[in-house]
Protein backbone atom coordinates (compact mmCIF):
# COMPACT_ATOMS: atom_id res chain seq x y z
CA UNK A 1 117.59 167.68 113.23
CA UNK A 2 116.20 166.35 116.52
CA UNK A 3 113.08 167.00 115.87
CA UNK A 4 113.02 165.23 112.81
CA UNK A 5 114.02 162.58 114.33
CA UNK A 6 111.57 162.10 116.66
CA UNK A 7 109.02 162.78 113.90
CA UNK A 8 111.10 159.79 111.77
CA UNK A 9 110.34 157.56 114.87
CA UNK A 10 106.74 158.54 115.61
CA UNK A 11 105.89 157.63 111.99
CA UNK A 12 107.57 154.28 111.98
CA UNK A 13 106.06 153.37 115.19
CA UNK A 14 102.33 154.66 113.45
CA UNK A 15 103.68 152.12 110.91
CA UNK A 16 104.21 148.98 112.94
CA UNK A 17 101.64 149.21 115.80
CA UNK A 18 98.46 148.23 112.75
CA UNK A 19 100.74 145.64 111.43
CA UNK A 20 101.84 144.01 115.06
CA UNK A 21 98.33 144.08 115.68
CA UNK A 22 97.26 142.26 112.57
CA UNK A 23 100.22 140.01 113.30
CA UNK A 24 98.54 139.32 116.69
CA UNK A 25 94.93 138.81 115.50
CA UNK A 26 96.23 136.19 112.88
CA UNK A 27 98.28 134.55 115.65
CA UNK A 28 95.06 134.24 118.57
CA UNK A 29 92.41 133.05 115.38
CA UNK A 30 95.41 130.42 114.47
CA UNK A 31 95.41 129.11 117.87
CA UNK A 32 91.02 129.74 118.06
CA UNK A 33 91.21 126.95 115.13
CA UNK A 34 93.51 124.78 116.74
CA UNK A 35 91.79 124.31 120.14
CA UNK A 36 88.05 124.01 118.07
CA UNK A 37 89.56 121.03 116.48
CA UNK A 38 91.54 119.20 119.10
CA UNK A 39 88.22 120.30 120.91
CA UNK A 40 86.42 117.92 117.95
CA UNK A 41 88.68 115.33 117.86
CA UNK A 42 88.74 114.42 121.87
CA UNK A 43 85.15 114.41 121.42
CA UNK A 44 85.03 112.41 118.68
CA UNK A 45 87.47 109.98 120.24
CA UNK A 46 85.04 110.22 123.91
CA UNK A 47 81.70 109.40 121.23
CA UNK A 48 84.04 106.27 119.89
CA UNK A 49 84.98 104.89 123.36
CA UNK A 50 81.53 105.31 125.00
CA UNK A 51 79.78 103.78 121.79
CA UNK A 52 82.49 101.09 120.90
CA UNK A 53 83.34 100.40 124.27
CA UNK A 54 87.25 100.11 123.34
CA UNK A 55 90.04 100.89 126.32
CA UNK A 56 93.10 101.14 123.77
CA UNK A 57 94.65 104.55 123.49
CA UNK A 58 93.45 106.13 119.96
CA UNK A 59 96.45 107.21 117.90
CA UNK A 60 94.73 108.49 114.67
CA UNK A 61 91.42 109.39 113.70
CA UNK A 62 89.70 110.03 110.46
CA UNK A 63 86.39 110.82 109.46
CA UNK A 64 85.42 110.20 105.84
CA UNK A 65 82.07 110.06 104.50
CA UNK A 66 80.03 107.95 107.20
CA UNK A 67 82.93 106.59 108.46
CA UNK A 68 85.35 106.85 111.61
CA UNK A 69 88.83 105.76 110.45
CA UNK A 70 91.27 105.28 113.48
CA UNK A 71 94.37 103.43 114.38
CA UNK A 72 95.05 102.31 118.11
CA UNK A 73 98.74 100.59 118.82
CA UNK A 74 97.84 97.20 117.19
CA UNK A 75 94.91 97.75 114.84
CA UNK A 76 93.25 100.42 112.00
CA UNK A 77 89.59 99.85 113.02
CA UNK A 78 86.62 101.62 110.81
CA UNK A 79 83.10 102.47 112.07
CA UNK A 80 79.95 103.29 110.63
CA UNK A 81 77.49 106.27 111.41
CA UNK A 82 76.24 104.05 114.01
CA UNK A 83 79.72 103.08 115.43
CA UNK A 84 79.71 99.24 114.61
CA UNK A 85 82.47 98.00 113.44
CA UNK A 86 82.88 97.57 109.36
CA UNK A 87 86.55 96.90 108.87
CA UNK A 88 89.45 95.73 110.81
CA UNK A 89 93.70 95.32 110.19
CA UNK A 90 96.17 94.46 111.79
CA UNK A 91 98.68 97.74 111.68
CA UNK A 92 102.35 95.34 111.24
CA UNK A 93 100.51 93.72 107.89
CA UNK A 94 99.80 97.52 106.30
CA UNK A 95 102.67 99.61 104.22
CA UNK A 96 104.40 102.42 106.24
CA UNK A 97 102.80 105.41 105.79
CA UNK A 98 105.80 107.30 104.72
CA UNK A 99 103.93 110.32 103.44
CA UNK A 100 101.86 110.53 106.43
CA UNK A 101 98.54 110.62 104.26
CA UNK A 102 95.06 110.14 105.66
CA UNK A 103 93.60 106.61 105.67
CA UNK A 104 90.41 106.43 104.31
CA UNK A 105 87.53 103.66 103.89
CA UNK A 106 86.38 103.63 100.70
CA UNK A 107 84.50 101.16 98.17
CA UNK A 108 84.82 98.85 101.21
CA UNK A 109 88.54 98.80 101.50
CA UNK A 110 91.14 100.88 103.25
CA UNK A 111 93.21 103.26 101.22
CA UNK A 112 95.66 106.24 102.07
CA UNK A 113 94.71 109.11 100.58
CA UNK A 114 96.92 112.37 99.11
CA UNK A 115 94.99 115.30 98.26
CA UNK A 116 96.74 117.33 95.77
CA UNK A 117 95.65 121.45 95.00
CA UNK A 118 96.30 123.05 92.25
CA UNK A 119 95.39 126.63 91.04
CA UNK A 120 92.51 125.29 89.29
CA UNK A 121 92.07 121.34 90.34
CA UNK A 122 92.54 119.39 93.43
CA UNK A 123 93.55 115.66 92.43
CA UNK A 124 93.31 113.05 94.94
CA UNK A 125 95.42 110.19 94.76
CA UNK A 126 94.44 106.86 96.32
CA UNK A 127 97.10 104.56 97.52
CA UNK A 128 96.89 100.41 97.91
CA UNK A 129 97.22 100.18 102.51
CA UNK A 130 98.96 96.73 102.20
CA UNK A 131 101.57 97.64 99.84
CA UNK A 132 101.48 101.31 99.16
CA UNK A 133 101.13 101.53 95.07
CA UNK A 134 98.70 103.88 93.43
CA UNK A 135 95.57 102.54 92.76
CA UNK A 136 93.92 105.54 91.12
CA UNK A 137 93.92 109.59 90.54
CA UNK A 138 90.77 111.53 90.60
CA UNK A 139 91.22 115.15 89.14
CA UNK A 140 88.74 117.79 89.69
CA UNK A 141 89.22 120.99 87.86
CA UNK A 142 87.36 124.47 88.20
């Protein structure tokens, strides 16, 4: 009886040491991804301030297409490639971002931005900044 016991135990400890240790990979390449890309935003933010000579703390940032999208406590101000500036708001005259979607700079206006997926689509939903009602849906299916 004791010895199946011990048996019992040795084979649910066989069980759990593969599965803690896939537990633990998962966790460290989680917090790997993490780093890279607080790593690529603070350098992103560093390339902004040294090229666009602004002092303001940074609050967001977005990339899309050629363009860096970012927010400081005042102001959403977009760059080009080539960090001039190509758009400026003041943040009180924009809609709250309720949803917390992405602001994007697009056909030379901003826009927030949902990005839907789907088994077989991904629709992306465009949002008016200044008042926060759809503009348009894009789906793209498989």
């Amino acid at each position: 009886m004791k010895n199946n016991k011990n048996t019992m135990i040795i084979n649910i400890i066989k069980f759990l040491i593969p599965i803690i240790i896939i537990i633990l990979i998962a966790l460290l390449s989680l917090s790997y991804t993490i780093n890279n890309n607080k790593d690529y935003n603070n350098h992103l933010i560093k390339n902004i301030k040294e090229h666009y000579k602004i002092k303001e703390k940074i609050n967001y940032l977005n990339t899309y297409n050629n363009y860096y999208i970012f927010t400081t406590e005042k102001k959403v101000i977009v760059l080009d490639g080539k960090y001039k500036e190509v758009h400026q708001e003041e943040l009180d005259k924009l809609a709250k971002n309720k949803n917390n979607y992405d602001i994007i700079y697009k056909s030379k206006k901003l826009m927030y931005e949902n990005t839907i997926y789907k088994k077989n689509s991904i629709i992306y939903e465009y949002y008016d900044i200044k008042d926060y009602k759809k503009i348009s849906s894009t789906k793209l299916e498989k």
